[in-house]
Protein backbone atom coordinates (compact mmCIF):
# COMPACT_ATOMS: atom_id res chain seq x y z
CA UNK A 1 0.00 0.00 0.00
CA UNK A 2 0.97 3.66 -0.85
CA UNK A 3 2.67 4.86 2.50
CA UNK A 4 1.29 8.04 2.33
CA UNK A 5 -2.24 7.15 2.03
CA UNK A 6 -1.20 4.43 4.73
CA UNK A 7 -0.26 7.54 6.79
CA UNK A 8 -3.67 8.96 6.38
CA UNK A 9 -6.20 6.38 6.64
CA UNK A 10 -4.55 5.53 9.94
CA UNK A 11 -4.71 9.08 11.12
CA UNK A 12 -8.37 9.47 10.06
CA UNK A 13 -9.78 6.70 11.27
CA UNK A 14 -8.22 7.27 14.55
CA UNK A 15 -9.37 11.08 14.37
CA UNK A 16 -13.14 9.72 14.03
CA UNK A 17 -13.17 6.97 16.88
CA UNK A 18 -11.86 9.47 19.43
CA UNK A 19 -13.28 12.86 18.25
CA UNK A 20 -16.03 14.56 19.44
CA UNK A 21 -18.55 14.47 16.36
CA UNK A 22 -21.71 16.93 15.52
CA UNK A 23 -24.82 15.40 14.08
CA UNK A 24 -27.44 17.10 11.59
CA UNK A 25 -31.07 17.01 13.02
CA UNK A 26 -33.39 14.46 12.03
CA UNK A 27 -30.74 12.06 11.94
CA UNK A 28 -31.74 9.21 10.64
CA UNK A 29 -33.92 10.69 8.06
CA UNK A 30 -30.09 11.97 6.00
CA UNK A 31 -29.03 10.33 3.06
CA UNK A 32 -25.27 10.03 3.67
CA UNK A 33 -21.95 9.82 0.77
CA UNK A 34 -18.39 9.52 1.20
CA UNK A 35 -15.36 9.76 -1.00
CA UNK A 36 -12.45 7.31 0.40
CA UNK A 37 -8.45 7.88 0.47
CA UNK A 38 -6.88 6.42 -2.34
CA UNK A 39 -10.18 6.30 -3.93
CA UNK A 40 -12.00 8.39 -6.44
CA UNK A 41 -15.38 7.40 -6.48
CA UNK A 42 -17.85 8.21 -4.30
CA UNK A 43 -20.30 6.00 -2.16
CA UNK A 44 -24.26 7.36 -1.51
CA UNK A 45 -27.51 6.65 -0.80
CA UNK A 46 -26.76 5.01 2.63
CA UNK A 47 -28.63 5.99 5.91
CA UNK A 48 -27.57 5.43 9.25
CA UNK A 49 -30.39 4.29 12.50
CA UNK A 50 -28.17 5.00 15.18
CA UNK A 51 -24.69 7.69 15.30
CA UNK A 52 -22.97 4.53 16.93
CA UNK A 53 -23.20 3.38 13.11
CA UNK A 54 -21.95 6.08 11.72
CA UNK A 55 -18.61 6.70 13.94
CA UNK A 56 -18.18 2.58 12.92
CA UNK A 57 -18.08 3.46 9.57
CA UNK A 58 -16.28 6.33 10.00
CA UNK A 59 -13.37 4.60 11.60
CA UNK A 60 -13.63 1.63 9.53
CA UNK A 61 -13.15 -0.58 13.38
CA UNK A 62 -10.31 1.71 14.67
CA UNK A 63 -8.83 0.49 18.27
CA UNK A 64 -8.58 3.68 19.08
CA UNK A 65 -11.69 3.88 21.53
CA UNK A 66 -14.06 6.54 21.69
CA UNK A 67 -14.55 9.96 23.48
CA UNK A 68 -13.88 13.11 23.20
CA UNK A 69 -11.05 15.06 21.32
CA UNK A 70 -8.61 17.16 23.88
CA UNK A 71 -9.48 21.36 23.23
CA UNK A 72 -6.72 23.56 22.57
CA UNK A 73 -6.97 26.82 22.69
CA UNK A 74 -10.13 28.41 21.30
CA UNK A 75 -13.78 26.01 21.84
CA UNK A 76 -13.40 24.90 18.46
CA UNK A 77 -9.98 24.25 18.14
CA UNK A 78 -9.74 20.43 18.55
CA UNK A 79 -5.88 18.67 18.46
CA UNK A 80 -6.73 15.25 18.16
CA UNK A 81 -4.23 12.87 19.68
CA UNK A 82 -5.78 9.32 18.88
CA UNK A 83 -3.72 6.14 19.57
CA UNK A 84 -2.18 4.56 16.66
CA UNK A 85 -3.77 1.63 14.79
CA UNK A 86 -2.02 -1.25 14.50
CA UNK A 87 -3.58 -2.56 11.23
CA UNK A 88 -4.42 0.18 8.55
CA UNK A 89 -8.42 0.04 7.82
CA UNK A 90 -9.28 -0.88 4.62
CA UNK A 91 -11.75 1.94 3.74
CA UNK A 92 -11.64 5.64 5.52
CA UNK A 93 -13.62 8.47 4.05
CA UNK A 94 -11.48 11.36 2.94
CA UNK A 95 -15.14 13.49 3.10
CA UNK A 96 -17.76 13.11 4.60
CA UNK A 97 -21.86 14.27 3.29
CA UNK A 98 -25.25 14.36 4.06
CA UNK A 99 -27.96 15.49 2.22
CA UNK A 100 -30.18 18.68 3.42
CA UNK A 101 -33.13 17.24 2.39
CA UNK A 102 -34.77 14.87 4.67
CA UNK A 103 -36.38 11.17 3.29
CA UNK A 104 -38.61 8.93 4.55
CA UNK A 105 -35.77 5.69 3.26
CA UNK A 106 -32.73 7.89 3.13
CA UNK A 107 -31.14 4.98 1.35
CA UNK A 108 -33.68 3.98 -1.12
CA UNK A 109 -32.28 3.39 -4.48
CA UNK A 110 -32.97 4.85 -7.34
CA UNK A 111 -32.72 8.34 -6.92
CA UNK A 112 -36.14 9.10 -8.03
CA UNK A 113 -38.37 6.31 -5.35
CA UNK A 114 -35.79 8.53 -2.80
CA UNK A 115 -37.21 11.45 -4.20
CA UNK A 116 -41.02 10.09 -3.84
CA UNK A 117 -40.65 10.37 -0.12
CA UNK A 118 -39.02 13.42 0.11
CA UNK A 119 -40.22 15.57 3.40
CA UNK A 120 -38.27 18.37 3.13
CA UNK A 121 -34.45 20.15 3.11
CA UNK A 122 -32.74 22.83 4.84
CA UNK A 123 -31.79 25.98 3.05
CA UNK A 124 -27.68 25.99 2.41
CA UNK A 125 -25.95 28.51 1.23
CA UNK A 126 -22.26 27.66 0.45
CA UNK A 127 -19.38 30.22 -0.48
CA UNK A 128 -16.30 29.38 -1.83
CA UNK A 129 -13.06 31.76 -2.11
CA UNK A 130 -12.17 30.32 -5.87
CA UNK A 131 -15.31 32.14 -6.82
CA UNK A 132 -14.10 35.36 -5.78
CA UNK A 133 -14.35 38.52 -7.84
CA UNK A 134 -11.19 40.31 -8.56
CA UNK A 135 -9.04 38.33 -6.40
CA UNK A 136 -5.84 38.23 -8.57
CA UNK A 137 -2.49 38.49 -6.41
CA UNK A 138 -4.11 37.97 -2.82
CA UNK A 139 -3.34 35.04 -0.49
CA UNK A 140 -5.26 32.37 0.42
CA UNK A 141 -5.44 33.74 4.09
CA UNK A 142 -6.65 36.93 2.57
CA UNK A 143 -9.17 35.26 -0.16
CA UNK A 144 -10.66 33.41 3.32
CA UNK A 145 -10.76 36.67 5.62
CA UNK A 146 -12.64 38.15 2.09
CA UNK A 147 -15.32 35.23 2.18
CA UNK A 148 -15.70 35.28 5.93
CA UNK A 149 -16.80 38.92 5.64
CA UNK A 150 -18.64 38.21 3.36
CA UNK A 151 -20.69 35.71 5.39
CA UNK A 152 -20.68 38.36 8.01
CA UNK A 153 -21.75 41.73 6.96
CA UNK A 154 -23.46 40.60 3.57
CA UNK A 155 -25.32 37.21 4.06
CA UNK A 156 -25.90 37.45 7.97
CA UNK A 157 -26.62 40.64 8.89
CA UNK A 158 -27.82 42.19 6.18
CA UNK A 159 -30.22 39.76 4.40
CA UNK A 160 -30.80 36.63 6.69
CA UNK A 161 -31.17 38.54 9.73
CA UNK A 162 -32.26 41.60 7.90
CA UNK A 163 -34.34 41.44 5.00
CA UNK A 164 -35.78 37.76 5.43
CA UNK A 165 -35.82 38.13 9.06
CA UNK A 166 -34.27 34.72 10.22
CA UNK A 167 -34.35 34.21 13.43
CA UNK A 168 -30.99 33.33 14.62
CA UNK A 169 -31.40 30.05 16.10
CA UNK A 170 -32.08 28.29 12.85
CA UNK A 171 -28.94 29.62 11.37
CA UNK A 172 -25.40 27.73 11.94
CA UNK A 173 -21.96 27.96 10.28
CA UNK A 174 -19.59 25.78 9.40
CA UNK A 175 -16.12 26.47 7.83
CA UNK A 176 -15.59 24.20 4.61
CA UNK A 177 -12.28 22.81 6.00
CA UNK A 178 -10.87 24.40 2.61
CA UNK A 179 -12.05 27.26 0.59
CA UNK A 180 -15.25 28.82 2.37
CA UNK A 181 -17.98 29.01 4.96
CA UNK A 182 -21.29 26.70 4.55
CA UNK A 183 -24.55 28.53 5.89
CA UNK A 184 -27.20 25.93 7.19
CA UNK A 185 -30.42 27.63 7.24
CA UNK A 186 -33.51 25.43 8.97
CA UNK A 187 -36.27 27.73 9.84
CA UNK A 188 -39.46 25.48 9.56
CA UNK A 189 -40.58 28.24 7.28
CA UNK A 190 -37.81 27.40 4.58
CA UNK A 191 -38.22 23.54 4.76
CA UNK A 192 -40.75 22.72 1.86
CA UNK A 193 -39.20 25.64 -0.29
CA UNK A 194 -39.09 24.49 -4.09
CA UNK A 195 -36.14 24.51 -6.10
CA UNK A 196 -38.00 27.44 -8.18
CA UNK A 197 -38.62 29.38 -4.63
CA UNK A 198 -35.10 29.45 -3.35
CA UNK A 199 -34.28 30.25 -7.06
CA UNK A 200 -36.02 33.23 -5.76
CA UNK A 201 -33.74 33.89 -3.06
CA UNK A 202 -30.52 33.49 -4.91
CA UNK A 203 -31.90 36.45 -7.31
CA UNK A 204 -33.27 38.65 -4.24
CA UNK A 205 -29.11 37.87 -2.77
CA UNK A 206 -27.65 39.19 -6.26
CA UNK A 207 -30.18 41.82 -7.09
CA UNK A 208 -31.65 39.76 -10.50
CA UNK A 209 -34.15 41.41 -12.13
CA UNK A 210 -33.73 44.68 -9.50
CA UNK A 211 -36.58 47.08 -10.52
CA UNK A 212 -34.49 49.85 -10.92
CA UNK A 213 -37.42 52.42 -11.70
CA UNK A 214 -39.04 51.60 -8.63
CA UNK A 215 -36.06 52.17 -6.48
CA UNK A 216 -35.07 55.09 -8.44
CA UNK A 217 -38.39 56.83 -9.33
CA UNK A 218 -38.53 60.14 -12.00
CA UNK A 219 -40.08 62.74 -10.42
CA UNK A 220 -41.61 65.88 -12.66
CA UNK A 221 -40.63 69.42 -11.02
CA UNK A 222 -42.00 72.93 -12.91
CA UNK A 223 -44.73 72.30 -14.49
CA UNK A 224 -45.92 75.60 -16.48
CA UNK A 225 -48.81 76.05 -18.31
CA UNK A 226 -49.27 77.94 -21.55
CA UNK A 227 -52.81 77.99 -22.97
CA UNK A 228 -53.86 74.62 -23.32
CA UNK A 229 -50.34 73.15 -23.06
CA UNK A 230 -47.89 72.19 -20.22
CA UNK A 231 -44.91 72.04 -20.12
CA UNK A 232 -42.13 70.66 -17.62
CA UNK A 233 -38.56 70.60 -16.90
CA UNK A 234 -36.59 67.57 -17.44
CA UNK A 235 -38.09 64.91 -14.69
CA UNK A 236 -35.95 64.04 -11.59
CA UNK A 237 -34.38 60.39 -10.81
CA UNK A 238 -35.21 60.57 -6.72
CA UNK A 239 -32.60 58.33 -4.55
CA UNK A 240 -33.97 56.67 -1.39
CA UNK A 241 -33.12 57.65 1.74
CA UNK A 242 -30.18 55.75 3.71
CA UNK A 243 -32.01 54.18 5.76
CA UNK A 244 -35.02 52.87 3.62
CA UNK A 245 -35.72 49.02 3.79
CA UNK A 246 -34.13 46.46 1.46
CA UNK A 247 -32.87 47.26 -1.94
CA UNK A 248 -33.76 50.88 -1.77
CA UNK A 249 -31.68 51.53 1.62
CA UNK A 250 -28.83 49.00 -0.26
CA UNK A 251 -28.43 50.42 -3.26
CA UNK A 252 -28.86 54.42 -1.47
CA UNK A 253 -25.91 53.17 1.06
CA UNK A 254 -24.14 51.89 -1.98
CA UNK A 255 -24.18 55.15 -3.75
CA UNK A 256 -22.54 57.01 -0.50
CA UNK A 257 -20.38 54.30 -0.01
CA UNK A 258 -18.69 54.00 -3.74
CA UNK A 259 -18.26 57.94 -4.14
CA UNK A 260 -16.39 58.15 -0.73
CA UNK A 261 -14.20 55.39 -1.42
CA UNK A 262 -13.54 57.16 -5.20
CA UNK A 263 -13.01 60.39 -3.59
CA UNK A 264 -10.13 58.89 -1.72
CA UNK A 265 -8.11 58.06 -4.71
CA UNK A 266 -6.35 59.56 -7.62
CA UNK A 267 -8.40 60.24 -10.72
CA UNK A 268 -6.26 57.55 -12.55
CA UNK A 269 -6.98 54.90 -9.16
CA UNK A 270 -10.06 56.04 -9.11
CA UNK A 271 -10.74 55.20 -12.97
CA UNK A 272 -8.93 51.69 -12.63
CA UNK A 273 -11.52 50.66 -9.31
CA UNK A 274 -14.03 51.10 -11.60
CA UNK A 275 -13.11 49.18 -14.63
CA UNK A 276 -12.51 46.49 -12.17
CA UNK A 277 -15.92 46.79 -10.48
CA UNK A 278 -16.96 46.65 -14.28
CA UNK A 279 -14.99 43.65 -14.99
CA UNK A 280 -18.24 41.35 -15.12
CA UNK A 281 -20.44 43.86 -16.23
CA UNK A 282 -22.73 43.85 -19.38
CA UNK A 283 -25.34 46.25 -20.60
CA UNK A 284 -27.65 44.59 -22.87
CA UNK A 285 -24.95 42.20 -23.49
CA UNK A 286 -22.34 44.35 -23.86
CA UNK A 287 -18.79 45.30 -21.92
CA UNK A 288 -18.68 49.07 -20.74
CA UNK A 289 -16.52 50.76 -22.54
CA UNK A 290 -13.50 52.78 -21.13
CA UNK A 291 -14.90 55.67 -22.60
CA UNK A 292 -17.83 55.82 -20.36
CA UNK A 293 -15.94 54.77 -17.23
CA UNK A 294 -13.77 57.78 -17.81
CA UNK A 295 -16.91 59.78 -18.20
CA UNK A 296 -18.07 58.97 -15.13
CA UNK A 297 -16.09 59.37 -12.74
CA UNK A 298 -15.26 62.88 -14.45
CA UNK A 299 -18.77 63.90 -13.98
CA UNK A 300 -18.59 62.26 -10.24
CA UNK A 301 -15.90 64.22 -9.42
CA UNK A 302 -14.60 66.94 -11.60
CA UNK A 303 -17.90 69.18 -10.40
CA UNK A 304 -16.79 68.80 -6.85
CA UNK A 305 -19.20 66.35 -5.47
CA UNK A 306 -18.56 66.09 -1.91
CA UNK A 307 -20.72 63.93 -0.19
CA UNK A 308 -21.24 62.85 3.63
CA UNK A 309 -24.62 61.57 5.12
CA UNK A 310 -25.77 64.79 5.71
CA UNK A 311 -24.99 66.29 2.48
CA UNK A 312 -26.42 63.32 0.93
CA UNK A 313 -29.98 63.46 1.81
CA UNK A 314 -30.02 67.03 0.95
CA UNK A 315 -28.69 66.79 -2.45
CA UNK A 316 -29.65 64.12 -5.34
CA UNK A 317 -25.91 62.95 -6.35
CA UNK A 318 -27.80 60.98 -8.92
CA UNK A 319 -28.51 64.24 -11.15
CA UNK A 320 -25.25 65.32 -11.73
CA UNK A 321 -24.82 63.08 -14.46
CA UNK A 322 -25.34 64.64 -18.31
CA UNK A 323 -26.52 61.30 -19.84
CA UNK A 324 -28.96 58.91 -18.28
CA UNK A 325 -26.70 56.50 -19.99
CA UNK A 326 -24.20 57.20 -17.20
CA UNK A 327 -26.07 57.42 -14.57
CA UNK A 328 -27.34 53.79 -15.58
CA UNK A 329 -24.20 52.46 -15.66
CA UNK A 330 -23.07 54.00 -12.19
CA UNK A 331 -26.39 52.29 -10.69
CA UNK A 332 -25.46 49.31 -12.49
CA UNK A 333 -21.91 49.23 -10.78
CA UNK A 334 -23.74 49.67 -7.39
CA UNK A 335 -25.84 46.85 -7.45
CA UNK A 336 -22.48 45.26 -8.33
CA UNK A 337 -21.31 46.46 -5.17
CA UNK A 338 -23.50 45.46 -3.03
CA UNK A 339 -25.01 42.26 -4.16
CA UNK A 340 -24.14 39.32 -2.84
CA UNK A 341 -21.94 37.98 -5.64
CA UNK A 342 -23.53 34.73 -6.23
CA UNK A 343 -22.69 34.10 -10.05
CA UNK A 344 -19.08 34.12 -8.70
CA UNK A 345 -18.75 33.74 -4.45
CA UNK A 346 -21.00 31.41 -4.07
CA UNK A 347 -22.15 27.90 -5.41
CA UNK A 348 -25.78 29.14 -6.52
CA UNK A 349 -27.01 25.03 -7.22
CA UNK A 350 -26.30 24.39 -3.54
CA UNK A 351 -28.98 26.21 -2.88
CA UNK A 352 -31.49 25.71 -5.19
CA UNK A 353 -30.73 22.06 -5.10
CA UNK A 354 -33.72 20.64 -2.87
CA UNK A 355 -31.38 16.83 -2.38
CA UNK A 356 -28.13 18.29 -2.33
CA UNK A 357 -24.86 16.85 -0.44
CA UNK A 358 -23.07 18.98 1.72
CA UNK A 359 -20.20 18.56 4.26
CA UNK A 360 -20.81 17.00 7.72
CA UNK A 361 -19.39 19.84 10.28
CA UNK A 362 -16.56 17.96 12.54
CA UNK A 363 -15.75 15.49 9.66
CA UNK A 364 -12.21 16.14 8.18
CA UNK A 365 -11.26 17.60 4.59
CA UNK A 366 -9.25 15.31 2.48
CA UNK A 367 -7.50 17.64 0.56
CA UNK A 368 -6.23 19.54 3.90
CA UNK A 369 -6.73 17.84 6.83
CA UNK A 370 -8.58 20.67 9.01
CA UNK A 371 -11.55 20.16 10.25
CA UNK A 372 -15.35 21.15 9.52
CA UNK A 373 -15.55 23.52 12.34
CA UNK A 374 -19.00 24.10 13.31
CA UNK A 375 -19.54 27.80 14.28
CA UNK A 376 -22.63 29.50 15.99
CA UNK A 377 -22.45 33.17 14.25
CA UNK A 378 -20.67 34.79 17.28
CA UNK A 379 -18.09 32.10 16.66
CA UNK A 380 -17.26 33.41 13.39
CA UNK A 381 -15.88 36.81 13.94
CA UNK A 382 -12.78 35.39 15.83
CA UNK A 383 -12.80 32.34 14.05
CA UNK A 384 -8.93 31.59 12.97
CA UNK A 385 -9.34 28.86 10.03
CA UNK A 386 -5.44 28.27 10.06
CA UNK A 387 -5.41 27.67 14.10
CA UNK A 388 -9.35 26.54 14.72
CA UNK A 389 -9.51 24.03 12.29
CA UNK A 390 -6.35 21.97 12.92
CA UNK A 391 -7.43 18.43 13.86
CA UNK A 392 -4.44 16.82 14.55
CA UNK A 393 -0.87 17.44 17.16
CA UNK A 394 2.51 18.79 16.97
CA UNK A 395 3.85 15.06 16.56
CA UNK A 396 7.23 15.42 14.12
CA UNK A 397 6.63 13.86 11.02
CA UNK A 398 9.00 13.57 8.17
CA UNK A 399 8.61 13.97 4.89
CA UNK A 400 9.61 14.93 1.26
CA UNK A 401 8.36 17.87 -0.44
CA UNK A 402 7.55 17.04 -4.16
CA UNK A 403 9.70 18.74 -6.86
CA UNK A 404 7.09 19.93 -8.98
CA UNK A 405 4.70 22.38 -6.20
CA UNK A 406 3.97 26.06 -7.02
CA UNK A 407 6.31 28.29 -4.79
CA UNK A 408 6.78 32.00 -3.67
CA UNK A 409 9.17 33.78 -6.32
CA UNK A 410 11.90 33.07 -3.94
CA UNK A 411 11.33 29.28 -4.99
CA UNK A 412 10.07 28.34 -1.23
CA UNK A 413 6.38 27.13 -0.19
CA UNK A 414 5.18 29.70 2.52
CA UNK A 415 2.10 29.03 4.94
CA UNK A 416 1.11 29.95 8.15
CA UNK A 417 -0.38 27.08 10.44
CA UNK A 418 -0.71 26.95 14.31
CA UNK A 419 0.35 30.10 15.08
CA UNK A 420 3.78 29.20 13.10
CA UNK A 421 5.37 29.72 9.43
CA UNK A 422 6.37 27.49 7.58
CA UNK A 423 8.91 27.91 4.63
CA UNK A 424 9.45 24.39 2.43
CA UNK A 425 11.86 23.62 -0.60
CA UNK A 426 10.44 21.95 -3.14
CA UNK A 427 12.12 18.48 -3.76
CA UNK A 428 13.40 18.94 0.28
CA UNK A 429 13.55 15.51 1.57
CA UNK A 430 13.24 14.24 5.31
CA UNK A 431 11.68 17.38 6.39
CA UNK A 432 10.42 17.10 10.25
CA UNK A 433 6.99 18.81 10.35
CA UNK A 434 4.45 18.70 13.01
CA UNK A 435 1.68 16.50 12.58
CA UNK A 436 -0.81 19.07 11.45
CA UNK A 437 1.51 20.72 8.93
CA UNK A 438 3.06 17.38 7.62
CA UNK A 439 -0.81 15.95 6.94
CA UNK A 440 -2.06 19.63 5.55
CA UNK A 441 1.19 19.03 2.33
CA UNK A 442 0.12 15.09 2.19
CA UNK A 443 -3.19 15.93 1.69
CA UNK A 444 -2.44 18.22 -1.07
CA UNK A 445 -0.40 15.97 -2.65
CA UNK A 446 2.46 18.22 -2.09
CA UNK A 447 4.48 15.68 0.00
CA UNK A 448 4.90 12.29 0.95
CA UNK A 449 5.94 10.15 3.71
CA UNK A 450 9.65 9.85 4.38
């Protein structure tokens, strides 16, 4: 057997018989899938009576006992110390699924007699940092701090707790042990949802189909009468006030907040954070030109708007622009800006899929190791995914780097794990690592056992 897949199934396995474990609701009514180590298929459609069941299969009948893994550190910072196996179990998941929808035979085959007793699924909502927006040249500590606030400020407390009222109880979080956050969402109210309905959702997130005209009415101002005929000054776009509900507040707030940050830079910055907020931009079906970019932030700025919350509620910043062409464009770019970027951040069929798979929270990542970390939303804000999730001890472990990993321009692999750095040669052999940074490179196939 490969040694460093050896490595790993033992470490697993022993992670799952001794680790404390979290369990969806409604239990038994899950459909459950796993992918394996070494393997590349994946196993579904099984359901489980009991948890006892599930930690068996988990540990594929590891002597490592059970109970619960030793805290370090933070509540959801787990370092697991398991005993080691003596035999290497044949099959260990290297993830670990359920389904948010709930069956009456979870493990009913074929997919559609599952589907005739299906009772229900939770509302998930999963975001992913390779779906970012304008990402190039940041970190992968920085792309997860990006999604995390995200998750915060955008999903939580503006629209779940916000607009759709949630009530906070029926909300948990759980980092993806890799590239995001996973939002479980099971307000009774949200349970029997149709695919079509939380279709709904998704475009009420990224602003789809945002009634622009309503937001932004035209008022008429001057109307003069000659004779039998009126006539009237050029109508008025009116902007919300800041603190209106929903999109109107949004997309006012967005308005403020894109013109101050503007006003900050040079005209040449200034013009470049544009195109890039126009990056994915098309008006009917077409890129916005330079030209117009240019134009606008002239007309933004070259007639001295300076804007703070007072001044903005007793000014329309909206009529400044010459064209209404412009000034669709800039409202374009806002709802850009304050959408929730779903056609990019976040995996839109996750949650419009009413039988979808998504990550057990506590189960381990195969590609780095950490752990699912369940988080209640307080949680999150000091939630360290490089310290929180680590699953496994400062044990040494050697190993050799592979030759052929993408490195820093200095030619060295850097990462941060545990509160230490670590800087790796590729091609370095017998390199002592602790545990949790010598699994975190095996898992992404950027080392192998010595």
């Amino acid at each position: 057997m490969n040694a460093t897949i050896e490595f790993l199934k033992n470490k697993f396995s022993n992670y799952y018989a001794d680790a404390k474990l979290s369990y969806p609701e409604r239990f038994t009514r899950r459909e459950w899938g796993f992918m394996f180590l070494g393997e590349t298929f994946m196993q579904r459609h099984l359901g489980f009576r009991k948890t006892v069941e599930l930690v068996n299969f988990l540990s594929a009948g590891a002597g490592a006992g059970t109970g619960a893994g030793t805290g370090t550190g933070s509540s959801n910072h787990q370092i697991h110390k398991g005993k080691k196996n003596k035999s290497t179990p044949n099959k260990v998941p290297s993830h670990v699924y359920y389904s948010s929808a709930y069956y009456s035979n979870p493990n009913l085959q074929p997919m559609p007699a599952k589907v005739a007793g299906w009772l229900g699924a939770d509302l998930i909502f999963d975001l992913d940092d390779d779906h970012l927006r304008n990402i190039e040249g940041l970190s992968y500590g920085e792309r997860l701090a990006k999604v995390k606030n995200i998750v915060r400020h955008k999903l939580l407390d503006d629209f779940f707790l916000g607009d759709f009222g949630f009530d906070s109880k029926f909300i948990t979080i759980a980092f993806s042990g890799s590239r995001g956050y996973h939002i479980h969402i099971r307000d009774p109210k949200v349970l029997l949802l149709t695919s079509a309905e939380r279709r709904e959702l998704v475009d009420y997130l990224t602003g789809v189909g945002l009634d622009k005209d309503r937001i932004f009415p035209k008022q008429v101002f001057d109307t003069k009468e000659y004779g039998d005929k009126k006539f009237s000054k050029k109508p008025k776009v009116i902007t919300p006030k800041l603190d209106s509900p929903g999109w109107k507040g949004r997309m006012a707030r967005g308005i403020l907040e894109l013109i101050t940050k503007l006003s900050k830079l040079t005209e040449e910055e200034g013009i470049n954070e544009l195109c890039t907020l126009c990056q994915n931009l098309r008006i009917k079906g077409r890129k916005i030109s330079n030209k117009d970019i240019t134009a606008i932030y002239q007309e933004l700025f070259l007639r001295s708007v300076k804007l703070d919350k007072t001044t903005f509620e007793q000014r329309n910043v909206l009529e400044i622009f010459s064209k209404d062409q412009y000034r669709n464009i800039f409202l374009e770019i806002v709802r850009e800006h304050q959408s929730i970027e779903m056609a990019g951040e976040t995996d839109e069929p996750v949650t419009t899929d009413v039988k979808r798979l998504i990550r057990m929270p506590t189960s381990l990542h195969g590609k780095t190791g950490f752990r699912v970390a369940p988080l209640t939303i307080d949680e999150l804000a000091e939630f360290d995914p490089f310290s929180d999730a680590l699953a496994f001890g400062s044990d040494p472990v050697k190993v050799n780097v592979n030759e052929q990993i993408e490195a820093t321009v200095n030619e060295h692999l850097k990462f941060r794990l545990g509160g230490e750095d670590f800087s790796v040669m590729p091609g370095e052999d017998g390199l002592e690592l602790p545990e949790f940074a010598a699994i975190y490179l095996l898992c992404q196939r950027k080392a192998v056992i010595a």
